[in-house]
Protein backbone atom coordinates (compact mmCIF):
# COMPACT_ATOMS: atom_id res chain seq x y z
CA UNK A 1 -26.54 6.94 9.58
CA UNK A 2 -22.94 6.27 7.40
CA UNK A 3 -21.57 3.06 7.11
CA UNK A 4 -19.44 1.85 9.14
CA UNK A 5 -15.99 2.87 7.47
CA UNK A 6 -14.20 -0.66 6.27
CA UNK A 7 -9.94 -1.07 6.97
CA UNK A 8 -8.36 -1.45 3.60
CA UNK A 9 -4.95 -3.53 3.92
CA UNK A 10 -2.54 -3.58 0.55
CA UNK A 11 -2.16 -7.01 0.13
CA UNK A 12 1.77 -8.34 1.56
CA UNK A 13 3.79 -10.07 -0.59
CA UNK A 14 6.76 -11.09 1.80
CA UNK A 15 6.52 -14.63 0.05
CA UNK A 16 7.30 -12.75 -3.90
CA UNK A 17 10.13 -10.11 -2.52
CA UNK A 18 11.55 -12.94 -0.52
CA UNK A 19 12.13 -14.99 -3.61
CA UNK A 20 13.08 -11.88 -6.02
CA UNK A 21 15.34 -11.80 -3.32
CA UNK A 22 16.84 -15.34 -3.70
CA UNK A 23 16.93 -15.40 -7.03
CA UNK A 24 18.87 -12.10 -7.14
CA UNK A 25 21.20 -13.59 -5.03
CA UNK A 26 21.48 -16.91 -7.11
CA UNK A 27 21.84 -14.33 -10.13
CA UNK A 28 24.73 -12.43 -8.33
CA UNK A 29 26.27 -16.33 -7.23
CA UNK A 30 26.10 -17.17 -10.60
CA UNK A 31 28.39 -14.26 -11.90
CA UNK A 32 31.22 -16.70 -10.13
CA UNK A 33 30.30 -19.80 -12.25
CA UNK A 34 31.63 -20.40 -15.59
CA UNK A 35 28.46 -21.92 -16.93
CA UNK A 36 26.31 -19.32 -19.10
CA UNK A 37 23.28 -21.40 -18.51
CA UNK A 38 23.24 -20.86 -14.55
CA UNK A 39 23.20 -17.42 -14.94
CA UNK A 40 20.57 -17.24 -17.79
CA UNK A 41 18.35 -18.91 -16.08
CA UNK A 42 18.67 -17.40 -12.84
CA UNK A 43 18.77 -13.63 -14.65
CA UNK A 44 15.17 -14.94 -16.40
CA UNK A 45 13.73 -16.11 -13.25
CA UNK A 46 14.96 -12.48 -11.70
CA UNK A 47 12.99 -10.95 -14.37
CA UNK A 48 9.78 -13.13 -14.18
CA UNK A 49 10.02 -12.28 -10.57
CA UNK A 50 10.35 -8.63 -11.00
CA UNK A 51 7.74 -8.05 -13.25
CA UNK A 52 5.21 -10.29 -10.96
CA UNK A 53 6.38 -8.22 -8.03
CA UNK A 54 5.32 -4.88 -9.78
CA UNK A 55 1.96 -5.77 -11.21
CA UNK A 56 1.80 -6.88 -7.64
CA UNK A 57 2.72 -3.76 -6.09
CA UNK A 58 -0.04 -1.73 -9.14
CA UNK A 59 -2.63 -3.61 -8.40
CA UNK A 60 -2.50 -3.36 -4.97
CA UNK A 61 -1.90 0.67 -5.22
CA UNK A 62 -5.06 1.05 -7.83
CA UNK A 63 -7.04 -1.05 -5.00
CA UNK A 64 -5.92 1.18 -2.37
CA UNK A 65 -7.00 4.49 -4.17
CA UNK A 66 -10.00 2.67 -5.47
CA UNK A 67 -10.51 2.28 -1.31
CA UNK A 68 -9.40 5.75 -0.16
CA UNK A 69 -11.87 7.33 -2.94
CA UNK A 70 -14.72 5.11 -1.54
CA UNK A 71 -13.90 6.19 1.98
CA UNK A 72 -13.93 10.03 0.97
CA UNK A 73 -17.11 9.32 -0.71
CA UNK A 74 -18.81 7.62 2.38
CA UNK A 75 -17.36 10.58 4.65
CA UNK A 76 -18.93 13.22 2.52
CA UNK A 77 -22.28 11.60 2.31
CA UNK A 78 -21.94 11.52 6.28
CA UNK A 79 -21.02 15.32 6.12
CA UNK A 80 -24.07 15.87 4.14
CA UNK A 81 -26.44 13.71 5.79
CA UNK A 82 -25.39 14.74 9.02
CA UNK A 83 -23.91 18.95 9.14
CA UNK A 84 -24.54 19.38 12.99
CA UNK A 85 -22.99 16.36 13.99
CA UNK A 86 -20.12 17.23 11.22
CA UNK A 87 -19.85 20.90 12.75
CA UNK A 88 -19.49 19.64 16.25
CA UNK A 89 -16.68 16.80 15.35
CA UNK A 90 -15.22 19.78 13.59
CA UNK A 91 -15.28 22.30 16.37
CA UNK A 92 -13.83 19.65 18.66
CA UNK A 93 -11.04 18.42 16.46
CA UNK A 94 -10.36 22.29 16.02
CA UNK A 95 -10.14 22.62 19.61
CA UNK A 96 -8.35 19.52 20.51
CA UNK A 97 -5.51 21.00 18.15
CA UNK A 98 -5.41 24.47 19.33
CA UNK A 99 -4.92 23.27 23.02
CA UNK A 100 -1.89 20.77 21.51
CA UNK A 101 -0.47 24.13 19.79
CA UNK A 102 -0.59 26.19 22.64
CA UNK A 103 1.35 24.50 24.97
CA UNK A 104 4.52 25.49 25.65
């Protein structure tokens, strides 16, 4: 029998965009202020942020396609341990979509 298929969530970062967010806006804020160190700081912290934020967002999109390649994996060992029940889910998916496509 296959394994029970797992759900495979990228991981959210609300908490890291919200504060590339704020410190974006403290970087645009800063523009306004007359004092160079405000607004290196704040454009540093921007950058930190950013570049946390993208291995972020890589690490959760190699996890994901490390995820969807196990899933195809586990659905073609299914396929192959299992053709009749495969042909029949594929017959019935077939149908279900040629009733949806004939209606008018």
């Amino acid at each position: 029998m296959a394994k029970k298929l797992q759900q495979y969530d990228l991981p959210e970062d609300n908490a890291d965009v919200q504060e590339l967010a704020d410190s974006l806006e403290a970087l645009l804020n800063s523009y306004g202020d007359d004092a160079k160190e405000g607004f290196d700081e704040a454009r540093d912290n921007a950058q930190r942020l950013l570049k946390k934020t993208r291995a972020s967002f890589n690490e959760g999109k190699k996890s994901l396609r490390e995820n969807l390649c196990d899933s195809g994996c586990q659905a073609t060992q299914w396929v192959q341990d299992n053709p009749a029940s495969a042909l029949g889910v594929t017959a019935a998916v077939g149908f279900v979509f040629g009733l949806l496509l004939s209606r008018k």
